[in-house]
N, C-alpha and C. Protein backbone atom coordinates (compact mmCIF):
# COMPACT_ATOMS: atom_id res chain seq x y z
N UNK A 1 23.21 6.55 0.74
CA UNK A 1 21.89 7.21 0.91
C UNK A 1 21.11 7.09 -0.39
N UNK A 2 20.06 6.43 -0.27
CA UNK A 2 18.97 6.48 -1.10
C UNK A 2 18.46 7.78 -1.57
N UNK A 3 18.22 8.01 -2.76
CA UNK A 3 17.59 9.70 -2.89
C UNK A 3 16.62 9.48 -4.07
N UNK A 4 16.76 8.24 -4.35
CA UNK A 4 15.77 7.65 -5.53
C UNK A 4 13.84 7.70 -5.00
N UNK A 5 13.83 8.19 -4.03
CA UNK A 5 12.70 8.31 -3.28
C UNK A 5 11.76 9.28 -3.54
N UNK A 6 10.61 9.35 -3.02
CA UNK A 6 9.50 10.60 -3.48
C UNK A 6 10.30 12.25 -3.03
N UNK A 7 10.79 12.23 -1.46
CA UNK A 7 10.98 13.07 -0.96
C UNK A 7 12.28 12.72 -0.30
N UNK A 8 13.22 13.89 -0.94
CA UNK A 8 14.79 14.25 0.06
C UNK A 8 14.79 13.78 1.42
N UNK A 9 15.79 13.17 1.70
CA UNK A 9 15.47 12.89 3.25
C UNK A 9 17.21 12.43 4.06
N UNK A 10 17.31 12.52 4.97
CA UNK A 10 18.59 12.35 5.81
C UNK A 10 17.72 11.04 7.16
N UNK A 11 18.64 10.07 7.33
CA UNK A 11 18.75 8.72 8.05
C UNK A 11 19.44 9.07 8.94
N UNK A 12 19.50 8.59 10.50
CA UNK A 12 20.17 7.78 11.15
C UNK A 12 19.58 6.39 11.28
N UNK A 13 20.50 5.60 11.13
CA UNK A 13 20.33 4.00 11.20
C UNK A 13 20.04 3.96 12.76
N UNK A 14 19.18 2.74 13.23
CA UNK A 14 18.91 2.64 14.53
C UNK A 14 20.50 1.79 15.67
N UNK A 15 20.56 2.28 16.18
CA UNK A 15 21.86 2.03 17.29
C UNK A 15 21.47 0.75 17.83
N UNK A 16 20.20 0.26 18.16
CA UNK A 16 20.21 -1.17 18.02
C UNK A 16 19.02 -1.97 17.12
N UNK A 17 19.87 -2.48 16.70
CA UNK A 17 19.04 -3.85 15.52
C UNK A 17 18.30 -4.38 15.58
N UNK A 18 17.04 -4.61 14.91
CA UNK A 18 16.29 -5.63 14.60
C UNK A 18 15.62 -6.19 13.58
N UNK A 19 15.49 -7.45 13.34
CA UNK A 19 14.80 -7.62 11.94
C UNK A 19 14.32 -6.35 11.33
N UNK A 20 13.27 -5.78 11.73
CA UNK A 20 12.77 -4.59 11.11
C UNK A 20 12.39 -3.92 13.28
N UNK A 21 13.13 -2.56 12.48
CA UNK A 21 13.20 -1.28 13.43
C UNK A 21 11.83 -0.45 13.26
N UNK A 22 11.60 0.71 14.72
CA UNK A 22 10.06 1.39 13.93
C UNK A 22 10.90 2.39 14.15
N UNK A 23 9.94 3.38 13.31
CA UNK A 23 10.41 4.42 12.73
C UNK A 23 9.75 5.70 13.00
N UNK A 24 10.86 6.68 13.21
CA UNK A 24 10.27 8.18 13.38
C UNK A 24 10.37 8.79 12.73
N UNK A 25 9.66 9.65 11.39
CA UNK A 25 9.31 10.52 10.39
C UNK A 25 9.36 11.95 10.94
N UNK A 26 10.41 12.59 10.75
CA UNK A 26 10.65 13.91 10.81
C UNK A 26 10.23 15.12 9.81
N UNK A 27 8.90 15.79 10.44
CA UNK A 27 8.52 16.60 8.99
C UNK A 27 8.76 17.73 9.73
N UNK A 28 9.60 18.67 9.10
CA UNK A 28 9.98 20.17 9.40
C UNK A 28 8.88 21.39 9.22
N UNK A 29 8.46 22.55 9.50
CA UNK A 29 7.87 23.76 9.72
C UNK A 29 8.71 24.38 7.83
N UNK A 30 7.53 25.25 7.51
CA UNK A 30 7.28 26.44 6.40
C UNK A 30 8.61 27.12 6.96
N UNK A 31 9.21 26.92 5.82
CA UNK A 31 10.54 27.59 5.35
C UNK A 31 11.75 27.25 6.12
N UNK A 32 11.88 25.97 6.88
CA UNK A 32 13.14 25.32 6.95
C UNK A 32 13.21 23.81 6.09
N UNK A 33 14.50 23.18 6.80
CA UNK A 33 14.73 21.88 5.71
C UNK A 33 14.91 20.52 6.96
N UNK A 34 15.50 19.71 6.06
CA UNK A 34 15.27 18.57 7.27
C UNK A 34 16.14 18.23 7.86
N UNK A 35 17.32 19.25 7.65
CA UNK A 35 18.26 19.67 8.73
C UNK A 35 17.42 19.62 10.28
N UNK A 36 16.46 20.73 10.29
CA UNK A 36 16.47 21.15 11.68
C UNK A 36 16.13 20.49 12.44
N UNK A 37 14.94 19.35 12.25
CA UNK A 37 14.54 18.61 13.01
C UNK A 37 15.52 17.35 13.81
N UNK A 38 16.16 17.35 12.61
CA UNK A 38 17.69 16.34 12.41
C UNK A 38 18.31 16.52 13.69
N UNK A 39 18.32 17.79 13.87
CA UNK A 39 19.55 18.00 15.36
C UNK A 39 18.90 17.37 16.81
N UNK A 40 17.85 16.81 16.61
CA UNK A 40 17.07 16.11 17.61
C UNK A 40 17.94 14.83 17.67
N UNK A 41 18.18 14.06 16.71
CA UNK A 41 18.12 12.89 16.89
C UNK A 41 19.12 12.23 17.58
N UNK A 42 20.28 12.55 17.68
CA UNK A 42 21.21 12.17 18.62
C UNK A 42 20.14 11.93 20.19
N UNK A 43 19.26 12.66 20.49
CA UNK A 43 18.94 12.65 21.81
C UNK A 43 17.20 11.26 21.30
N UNK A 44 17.19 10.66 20.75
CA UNK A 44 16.00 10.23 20.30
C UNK A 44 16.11 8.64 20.66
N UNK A 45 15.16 7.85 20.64
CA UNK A 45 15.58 6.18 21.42
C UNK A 45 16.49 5.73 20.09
N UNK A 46 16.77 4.99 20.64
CA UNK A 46 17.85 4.00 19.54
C UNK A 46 17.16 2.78 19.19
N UNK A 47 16.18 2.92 19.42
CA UNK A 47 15.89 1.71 18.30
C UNK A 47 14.95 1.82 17.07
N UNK A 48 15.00 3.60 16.88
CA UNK A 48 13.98 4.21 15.61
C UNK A 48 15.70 3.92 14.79
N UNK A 49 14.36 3.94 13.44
CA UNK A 49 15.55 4.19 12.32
C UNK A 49 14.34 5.57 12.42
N UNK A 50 15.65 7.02 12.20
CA UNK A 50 14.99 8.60 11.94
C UNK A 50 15.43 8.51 10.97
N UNK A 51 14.26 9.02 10.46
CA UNK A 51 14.36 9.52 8.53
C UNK A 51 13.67 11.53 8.86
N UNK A 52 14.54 12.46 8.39
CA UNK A 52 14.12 13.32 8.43
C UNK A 52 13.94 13.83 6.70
N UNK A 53 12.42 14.30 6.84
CA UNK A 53 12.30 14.32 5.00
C UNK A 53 12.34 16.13 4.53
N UNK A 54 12.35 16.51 3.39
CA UNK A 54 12.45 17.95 3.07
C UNK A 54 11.11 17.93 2.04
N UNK A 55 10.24 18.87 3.13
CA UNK A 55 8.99 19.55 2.27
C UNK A 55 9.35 19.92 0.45
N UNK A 56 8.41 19.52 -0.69
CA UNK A 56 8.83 19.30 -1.99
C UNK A 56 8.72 20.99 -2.53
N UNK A 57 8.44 21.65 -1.78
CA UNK A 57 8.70 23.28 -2.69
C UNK A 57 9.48 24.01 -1.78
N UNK A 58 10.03 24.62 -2.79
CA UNK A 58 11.17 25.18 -2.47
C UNK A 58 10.90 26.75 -1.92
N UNK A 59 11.56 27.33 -1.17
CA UNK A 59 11.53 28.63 -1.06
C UNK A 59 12.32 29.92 -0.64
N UNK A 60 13.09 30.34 -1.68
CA UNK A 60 14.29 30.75 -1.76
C UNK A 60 14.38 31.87 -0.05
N UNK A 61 15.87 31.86 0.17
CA UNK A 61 16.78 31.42 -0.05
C UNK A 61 17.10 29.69 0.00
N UNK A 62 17.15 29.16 1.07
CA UNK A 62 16.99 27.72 1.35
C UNK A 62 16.24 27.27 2.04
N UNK A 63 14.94 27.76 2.15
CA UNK A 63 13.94 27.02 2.64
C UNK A 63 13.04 26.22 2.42
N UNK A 64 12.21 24.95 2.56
CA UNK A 64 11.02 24.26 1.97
C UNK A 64 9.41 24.89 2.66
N UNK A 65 8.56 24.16 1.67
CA UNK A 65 7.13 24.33 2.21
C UNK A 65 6.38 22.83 1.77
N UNK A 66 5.64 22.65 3.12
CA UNK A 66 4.94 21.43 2.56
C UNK A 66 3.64 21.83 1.72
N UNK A 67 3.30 23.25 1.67
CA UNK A 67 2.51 23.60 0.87
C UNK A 67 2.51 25.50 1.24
N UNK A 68 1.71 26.50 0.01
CA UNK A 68 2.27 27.88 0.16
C UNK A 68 1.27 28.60 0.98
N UNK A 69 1.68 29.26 1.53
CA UNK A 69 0.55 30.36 2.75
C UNK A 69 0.86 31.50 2.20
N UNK A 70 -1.02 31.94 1.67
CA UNK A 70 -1.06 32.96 1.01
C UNK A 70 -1.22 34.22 1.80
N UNK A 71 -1.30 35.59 1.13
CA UNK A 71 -1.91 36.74 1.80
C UNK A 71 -2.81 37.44 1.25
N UNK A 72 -3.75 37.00 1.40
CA UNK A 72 -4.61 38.50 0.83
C UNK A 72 -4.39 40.21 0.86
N UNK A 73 -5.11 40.86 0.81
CA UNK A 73 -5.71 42.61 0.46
C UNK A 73 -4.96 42.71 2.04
N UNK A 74 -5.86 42.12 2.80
CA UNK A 74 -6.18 42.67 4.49
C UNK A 74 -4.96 42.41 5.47
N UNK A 75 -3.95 41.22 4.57
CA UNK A 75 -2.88 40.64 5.23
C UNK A 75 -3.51 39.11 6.10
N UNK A 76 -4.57 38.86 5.75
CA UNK A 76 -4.65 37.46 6.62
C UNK A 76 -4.21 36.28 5.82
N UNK A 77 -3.63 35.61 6.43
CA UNK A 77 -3.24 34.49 6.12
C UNK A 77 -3.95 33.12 5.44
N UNK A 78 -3.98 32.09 4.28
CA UNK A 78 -4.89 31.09 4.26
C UNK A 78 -3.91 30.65 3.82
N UNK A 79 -4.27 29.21 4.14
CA UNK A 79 -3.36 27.62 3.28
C UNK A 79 -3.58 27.51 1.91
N UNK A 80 -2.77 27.29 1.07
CA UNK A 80 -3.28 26.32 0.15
C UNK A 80 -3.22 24.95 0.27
N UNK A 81 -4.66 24.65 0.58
CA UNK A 81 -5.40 23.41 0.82
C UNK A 81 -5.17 22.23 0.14
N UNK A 82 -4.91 22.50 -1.36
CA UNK A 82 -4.91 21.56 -2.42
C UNK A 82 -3.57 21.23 -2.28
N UNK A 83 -2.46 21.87 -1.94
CA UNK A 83 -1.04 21.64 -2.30
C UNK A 83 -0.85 20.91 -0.48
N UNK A 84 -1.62 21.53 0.17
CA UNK A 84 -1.05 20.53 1.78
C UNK A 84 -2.03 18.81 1.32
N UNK A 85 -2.91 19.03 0.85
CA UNK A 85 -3.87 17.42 0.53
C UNK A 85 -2.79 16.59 -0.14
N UNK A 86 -1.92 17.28 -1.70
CA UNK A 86 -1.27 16.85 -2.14
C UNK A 86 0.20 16.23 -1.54
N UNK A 87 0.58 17.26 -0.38
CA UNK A 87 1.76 16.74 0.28
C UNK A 87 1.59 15.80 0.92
N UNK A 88 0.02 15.61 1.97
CA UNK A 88 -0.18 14.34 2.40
C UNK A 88 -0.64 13.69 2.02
N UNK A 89 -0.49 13.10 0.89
CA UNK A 89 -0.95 11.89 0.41
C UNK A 89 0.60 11.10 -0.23
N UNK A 90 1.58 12.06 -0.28
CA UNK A 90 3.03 12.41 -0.78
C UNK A 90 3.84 11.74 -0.42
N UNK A 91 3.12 12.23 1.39
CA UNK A 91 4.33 11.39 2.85
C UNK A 91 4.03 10.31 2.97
N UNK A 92 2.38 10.09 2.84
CA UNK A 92 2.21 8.42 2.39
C UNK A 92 2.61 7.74 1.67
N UNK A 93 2.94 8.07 0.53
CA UNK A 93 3.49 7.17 -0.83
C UNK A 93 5.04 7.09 -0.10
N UNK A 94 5.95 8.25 0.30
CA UNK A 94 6.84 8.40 0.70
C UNK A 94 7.55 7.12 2.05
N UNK A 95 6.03 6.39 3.05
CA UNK A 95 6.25 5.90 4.26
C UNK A 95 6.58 4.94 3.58
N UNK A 96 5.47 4.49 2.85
CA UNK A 96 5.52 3.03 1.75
C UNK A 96 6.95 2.89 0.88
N UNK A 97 7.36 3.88 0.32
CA UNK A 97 8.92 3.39 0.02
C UNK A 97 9.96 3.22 0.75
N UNK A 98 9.73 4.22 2.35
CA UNK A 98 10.67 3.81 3.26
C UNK A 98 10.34 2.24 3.79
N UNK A 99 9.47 2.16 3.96
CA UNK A 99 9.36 0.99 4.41
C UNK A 99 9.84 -0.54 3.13
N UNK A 100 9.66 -0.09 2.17
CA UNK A 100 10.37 -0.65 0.96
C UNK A 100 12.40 -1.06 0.68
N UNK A 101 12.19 0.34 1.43
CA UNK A 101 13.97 0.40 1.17
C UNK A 101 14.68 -0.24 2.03
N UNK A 102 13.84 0.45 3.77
CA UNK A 102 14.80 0.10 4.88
C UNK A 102 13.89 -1.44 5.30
N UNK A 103 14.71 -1.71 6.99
CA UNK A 103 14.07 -2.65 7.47
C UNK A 103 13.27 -2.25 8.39
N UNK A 104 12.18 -1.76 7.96
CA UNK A 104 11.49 -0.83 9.35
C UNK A 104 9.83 -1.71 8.90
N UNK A 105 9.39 -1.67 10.56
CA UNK A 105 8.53 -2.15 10.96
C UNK A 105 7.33 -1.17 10.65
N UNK A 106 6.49 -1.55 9.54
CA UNK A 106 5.52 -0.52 9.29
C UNK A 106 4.40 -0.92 10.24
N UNK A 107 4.36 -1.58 11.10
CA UNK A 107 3.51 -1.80 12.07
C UNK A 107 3.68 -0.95 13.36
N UNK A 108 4.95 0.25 13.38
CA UNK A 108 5.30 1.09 14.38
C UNK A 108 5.73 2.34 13.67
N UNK A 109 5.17 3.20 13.04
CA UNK A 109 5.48 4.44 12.72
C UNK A 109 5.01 5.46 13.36
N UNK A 110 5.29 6.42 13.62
CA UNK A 110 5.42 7.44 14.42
C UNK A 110 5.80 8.76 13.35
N UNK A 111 5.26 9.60 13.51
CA UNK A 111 4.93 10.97 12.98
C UNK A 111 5.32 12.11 13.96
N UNK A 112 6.88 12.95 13.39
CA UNK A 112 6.87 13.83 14.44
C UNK A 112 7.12 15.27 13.18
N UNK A 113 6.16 16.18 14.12
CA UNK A 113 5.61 17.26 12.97
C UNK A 113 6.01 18.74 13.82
N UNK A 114 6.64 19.64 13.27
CA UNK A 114 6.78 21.04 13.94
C UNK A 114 5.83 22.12 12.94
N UNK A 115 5.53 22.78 13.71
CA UNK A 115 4.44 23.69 13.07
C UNK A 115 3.53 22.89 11.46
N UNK A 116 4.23 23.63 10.02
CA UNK A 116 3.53 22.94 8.88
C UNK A 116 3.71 21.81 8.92
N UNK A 117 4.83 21.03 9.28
CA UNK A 117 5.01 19.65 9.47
C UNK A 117 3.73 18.97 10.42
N UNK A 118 3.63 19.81 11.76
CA UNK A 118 2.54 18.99 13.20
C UNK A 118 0.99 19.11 11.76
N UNK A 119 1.03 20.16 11.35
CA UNK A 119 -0.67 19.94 10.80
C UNK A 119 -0.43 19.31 9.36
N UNK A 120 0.58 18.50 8.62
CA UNK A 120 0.62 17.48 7.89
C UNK A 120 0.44 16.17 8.69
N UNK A 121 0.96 16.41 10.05
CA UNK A 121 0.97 15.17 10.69
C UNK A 121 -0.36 14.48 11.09
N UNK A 122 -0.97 15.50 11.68
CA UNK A 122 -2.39 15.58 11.60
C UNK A 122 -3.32 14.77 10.27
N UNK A 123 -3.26 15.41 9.59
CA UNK A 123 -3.90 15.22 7.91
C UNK A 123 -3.73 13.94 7.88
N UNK A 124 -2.46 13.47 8.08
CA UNK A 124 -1.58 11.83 7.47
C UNK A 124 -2.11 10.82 8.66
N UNK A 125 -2.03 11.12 9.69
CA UNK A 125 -2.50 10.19 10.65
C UNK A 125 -4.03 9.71 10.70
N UNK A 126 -4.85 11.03 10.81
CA UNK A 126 -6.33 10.88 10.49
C UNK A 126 -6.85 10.45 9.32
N UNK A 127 -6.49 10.70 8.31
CA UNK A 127 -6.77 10.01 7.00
C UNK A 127 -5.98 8.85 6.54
N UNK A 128 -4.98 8.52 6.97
CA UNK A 128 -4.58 6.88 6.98
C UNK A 128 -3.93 6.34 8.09
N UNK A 129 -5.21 6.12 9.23
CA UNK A 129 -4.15 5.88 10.46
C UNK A 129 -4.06 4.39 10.20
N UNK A 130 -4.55 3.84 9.23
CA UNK A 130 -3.94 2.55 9.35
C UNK A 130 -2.23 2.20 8.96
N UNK A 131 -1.74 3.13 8.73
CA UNK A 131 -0.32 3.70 8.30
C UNK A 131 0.49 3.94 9.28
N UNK A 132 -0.47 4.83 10.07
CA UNK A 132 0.64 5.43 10.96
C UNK A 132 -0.20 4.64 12.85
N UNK A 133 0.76 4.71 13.54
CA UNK A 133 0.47 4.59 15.33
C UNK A 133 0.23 5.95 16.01
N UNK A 134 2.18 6.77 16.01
CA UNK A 134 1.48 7.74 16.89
C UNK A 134 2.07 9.09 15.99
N UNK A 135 1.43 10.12 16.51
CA UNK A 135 1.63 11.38 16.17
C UNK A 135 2.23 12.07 17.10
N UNK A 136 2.67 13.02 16.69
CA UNK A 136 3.54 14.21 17.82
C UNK A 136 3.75 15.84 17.22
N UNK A 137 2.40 16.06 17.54
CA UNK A 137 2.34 17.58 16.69
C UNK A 137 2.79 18.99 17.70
N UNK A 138 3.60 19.35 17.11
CA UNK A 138 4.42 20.22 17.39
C UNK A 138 4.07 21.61 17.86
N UNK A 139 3.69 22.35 18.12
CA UNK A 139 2.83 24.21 17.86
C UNK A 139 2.77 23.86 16.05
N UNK A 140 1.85 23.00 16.41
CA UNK A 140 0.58 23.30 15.23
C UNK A 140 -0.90 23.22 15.28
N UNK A 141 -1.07 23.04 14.77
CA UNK A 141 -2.95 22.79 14.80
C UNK A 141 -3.64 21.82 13.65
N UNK A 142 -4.84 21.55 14.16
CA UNK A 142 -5.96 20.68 13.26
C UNK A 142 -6.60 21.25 12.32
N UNK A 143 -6.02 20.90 10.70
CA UNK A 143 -6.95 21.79 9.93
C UNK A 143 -7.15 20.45 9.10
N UNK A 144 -8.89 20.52 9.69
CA UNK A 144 -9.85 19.46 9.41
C UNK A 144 -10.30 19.66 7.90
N UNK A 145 -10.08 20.53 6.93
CA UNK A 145 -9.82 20.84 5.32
C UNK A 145 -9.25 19.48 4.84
N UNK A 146 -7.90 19.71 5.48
CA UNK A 146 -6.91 18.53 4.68
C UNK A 146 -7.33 16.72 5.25
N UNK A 147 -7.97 17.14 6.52
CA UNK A 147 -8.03 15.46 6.60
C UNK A 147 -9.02 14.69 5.72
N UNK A 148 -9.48 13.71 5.37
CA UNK A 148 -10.13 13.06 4.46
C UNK A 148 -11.76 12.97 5.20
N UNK A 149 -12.72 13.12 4.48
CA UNK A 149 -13.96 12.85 5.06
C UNK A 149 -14.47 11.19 5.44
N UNK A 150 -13.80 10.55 4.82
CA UNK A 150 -14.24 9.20 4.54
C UNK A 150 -13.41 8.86 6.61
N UNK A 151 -13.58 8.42 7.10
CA UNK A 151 -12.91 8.49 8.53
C UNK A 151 -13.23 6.92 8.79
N UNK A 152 -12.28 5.88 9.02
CA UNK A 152 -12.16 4.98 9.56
C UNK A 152 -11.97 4.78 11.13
N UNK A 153 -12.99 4.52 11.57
CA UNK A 153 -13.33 4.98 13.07
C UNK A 153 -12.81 3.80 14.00
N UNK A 154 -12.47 2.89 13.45
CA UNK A 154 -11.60 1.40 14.57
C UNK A 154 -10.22 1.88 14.08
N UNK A 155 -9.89 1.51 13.15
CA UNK A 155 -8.55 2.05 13.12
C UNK A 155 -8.19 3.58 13.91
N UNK A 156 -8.67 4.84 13.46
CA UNK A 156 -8.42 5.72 13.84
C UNK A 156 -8.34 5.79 15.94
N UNK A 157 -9.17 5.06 16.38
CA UNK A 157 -9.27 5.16 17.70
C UNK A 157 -7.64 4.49 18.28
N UNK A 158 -7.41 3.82 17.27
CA UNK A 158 -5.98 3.25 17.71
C UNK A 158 -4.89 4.29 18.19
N UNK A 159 -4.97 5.14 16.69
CA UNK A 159 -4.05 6.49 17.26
C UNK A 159 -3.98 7.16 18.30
N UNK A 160 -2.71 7.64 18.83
CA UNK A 160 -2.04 8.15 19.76
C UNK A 160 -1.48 9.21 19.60
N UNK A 161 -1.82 10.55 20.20
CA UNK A 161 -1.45 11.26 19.98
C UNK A 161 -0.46 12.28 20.86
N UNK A 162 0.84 12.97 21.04
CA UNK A 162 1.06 13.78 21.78
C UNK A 162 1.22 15.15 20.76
N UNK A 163 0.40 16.36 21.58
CA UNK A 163 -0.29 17.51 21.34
C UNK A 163 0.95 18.20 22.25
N UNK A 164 1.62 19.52 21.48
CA UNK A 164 2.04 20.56 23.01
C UNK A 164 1.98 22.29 21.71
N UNK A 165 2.37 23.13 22.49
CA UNK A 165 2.22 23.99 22.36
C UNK A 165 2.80 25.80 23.28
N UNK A 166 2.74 26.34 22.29
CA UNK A 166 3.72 27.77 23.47
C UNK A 166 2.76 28.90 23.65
N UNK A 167 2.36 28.90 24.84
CA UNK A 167 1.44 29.70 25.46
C UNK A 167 1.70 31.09 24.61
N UNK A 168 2.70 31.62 24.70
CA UNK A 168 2.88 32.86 23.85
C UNK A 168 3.23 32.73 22.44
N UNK A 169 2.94 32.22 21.78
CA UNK A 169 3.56 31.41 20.11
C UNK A 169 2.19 32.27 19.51
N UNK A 170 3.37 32.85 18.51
CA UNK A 170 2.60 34.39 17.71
C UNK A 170 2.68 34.02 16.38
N UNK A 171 3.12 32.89 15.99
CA UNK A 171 2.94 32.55 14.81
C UNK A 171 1.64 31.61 14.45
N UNK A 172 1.22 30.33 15.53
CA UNK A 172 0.04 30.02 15.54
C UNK A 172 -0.52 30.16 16.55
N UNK A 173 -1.57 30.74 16.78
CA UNK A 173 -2.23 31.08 18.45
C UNK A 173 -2.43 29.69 19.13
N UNK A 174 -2.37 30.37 20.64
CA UNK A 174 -2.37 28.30 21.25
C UNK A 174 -3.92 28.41 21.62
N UNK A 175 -4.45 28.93 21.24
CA UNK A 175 -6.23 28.94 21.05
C UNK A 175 -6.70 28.03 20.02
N UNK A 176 -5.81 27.97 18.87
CA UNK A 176 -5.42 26.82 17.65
C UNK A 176 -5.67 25.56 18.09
N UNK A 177 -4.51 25.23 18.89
CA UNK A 177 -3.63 24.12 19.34
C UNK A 177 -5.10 23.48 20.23
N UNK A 178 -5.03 24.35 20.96
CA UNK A 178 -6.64 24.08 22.34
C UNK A 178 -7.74 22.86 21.58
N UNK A 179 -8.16 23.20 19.91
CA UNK A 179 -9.07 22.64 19.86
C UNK A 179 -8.99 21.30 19.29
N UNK A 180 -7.64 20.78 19.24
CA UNK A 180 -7.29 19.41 18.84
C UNK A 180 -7.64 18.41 19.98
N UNK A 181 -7.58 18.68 20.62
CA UNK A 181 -7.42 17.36 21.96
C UNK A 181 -9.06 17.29 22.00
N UNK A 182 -9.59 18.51 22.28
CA UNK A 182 -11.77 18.38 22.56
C UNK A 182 -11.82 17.83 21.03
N UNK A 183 -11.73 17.75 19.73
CA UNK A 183 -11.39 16.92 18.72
C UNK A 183 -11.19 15.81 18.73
N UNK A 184 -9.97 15.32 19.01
CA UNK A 184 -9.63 13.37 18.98
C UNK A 184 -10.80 13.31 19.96
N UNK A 185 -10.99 13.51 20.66
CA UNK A 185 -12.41 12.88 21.70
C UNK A 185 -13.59 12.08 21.14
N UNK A 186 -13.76 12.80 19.71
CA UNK A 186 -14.87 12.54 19.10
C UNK A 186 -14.71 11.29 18.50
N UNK A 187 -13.11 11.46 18.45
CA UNK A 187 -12.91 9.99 17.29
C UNK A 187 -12.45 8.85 18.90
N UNK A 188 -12.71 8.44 19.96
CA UNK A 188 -11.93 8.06 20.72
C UNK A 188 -10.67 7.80 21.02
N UNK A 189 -9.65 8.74 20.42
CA UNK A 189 -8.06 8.90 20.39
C UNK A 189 -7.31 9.41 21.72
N UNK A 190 -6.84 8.77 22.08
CA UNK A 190 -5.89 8.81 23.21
C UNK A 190 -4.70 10.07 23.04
N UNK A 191 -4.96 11.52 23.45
CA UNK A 191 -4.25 12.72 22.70
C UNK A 191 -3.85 12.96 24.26
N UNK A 192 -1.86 13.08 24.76
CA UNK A 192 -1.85 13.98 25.73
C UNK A 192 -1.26 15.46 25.38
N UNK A 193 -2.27 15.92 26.17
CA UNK A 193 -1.62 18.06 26.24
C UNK A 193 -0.87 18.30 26.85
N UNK A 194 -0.04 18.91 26.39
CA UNK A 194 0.67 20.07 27.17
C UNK A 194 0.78 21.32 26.37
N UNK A 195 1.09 22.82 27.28
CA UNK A 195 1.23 23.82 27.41
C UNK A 195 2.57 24.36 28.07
N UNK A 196 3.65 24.75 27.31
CA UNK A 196 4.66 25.81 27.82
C UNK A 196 4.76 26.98 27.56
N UNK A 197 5.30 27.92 28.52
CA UNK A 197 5.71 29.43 28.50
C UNK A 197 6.35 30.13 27.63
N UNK A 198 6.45 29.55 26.23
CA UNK A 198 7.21 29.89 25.09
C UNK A 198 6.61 30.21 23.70
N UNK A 199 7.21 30.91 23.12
CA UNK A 199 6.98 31.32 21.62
C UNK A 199 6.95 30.08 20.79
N UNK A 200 6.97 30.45 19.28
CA UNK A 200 6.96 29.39 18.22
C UNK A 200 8.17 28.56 18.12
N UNK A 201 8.44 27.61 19.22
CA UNK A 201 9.50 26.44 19.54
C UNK A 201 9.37 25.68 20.50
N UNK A 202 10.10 24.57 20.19
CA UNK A 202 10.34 23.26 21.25
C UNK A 202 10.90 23.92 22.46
N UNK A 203 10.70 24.11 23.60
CA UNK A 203 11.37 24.21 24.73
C UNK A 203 11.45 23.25 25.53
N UNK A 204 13.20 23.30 26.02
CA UNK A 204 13.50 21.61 26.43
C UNK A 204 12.65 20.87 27.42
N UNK A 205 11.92 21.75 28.34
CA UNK A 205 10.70 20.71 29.21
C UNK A 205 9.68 19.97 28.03
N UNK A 206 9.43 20.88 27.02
CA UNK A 206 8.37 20.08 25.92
C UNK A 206 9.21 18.59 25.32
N UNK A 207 10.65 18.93 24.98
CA UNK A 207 11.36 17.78 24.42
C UNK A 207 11.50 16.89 25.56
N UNK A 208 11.60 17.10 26.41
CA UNK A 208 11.91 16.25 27.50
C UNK A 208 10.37 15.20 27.98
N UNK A 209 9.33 15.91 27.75
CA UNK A 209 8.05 15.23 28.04
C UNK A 209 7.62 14.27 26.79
N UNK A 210 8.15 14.87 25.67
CA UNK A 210 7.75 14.15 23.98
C UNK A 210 8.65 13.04 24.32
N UNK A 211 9.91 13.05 25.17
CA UNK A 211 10.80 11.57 24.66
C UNK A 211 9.97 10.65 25.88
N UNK A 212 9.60 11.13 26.91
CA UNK A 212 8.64 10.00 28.25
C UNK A 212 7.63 9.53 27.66
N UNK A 213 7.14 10.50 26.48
CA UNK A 213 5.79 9.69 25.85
C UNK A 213 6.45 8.28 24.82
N UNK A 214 7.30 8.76 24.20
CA UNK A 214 7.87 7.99 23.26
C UNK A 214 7.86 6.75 23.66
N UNK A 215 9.03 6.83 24.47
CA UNK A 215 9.38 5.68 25.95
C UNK A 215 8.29 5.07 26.77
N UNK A 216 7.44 5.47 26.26
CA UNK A 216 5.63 4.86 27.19
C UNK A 216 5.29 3.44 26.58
């Protein structure tokens, strides 16, 4: 295992071979590691090489952040903006050395994001979709702060997006989630929705619909 890299990260090699394999980028949610996403991959196609990476701040006990969520006086919540801009520009430098190290087809990358991870995924796709193909944002949301103003509008229409979300998810409201898809519209991006009956997590009908898109 390589660790000489921007960002910590755990591999499975792809189960079948090719000159160069494409690849699925596993970015984990505020305050886990890249364990969790990891336990996906046994069930994931075999011909990704999965790289699951660990957000660069730390947050005790053993958790990461791809950037810190503050609180004010009142208790509301805000990003720090500058430290999520900084992470995605991070995972970019980060794709470019994977693609350096392994044999992976940077002409097929794929972005799969859970909560802070789905709205890095966001950021990274829209501001260099010439980098990335498709996205797969998790119960997160579009925070149009971090994406870049400068917007490459042929490339970007290329992107593909799958969007889902948990009708009852109390950590980001799915009122959030709602305004991504009327969004890619503007840029002509191909985004499918879904909506399940669940809190802040994957529930297996959502995993089960993310691997049919995959497989598309």
């Amino acid at each position: 295992m390589q660790q000489d890299l921007s960002l910590f990260h755990i591999v499975r090699e792809p189960k079948v071979k090719k000159d160069k394999n494409p690849l699925l980028l596993l970015l984990h949610g505020y305050g886990s590691n890249e364990e969790d996403l990891f336990s996906f991959a046994a069930q994931l196609p075999d011909e990704y090489f999965i790289v699951s990476a660990r957000a660069p701040y730390s947050i005790p006990p053993y958790g990461n952040a791809w950037y810190a969520i503050n609180f004010d006086a009142d208790m509301n919540k805000f990003s720090d903006d500058k430290q999520a801009i900084e992470s995605r520009d991070l995972i970019v430098k980060f794709i470019d050395e994977l693609v350096d190290t392994y044999p992976i087809d940077d002409n097929n990358i794929t972005l799969i994001g859970f909560s802070q991870g789905s709205i890095l995924s966001y950021a990274v796709g829209l501001t260099y979709p010439q980098k990335i193909n498709r996205v797969v944002a998790l119960s997160g949301y579009l925070n149009t702060d971090i994406v870049s103003d400068t917007v490459d509008k042929e490339s970007i229409s290329k992107l593909d997006f799958f969007i889902s979300h948990g009708t009852v998810d109390q950590v980001i409201p799915v009122d959030w989630a709602r305004k991504a898809p009327e969004a890619m519209k503007q840029f002509d991006i191909d985004a499918e929705y879904h909506e399940y009956p669940v809190g802040h997590g994957v529930a297996p009908q959502n995993f089960h619909d993310m691997l049919a898109w995959l497989n598309k």
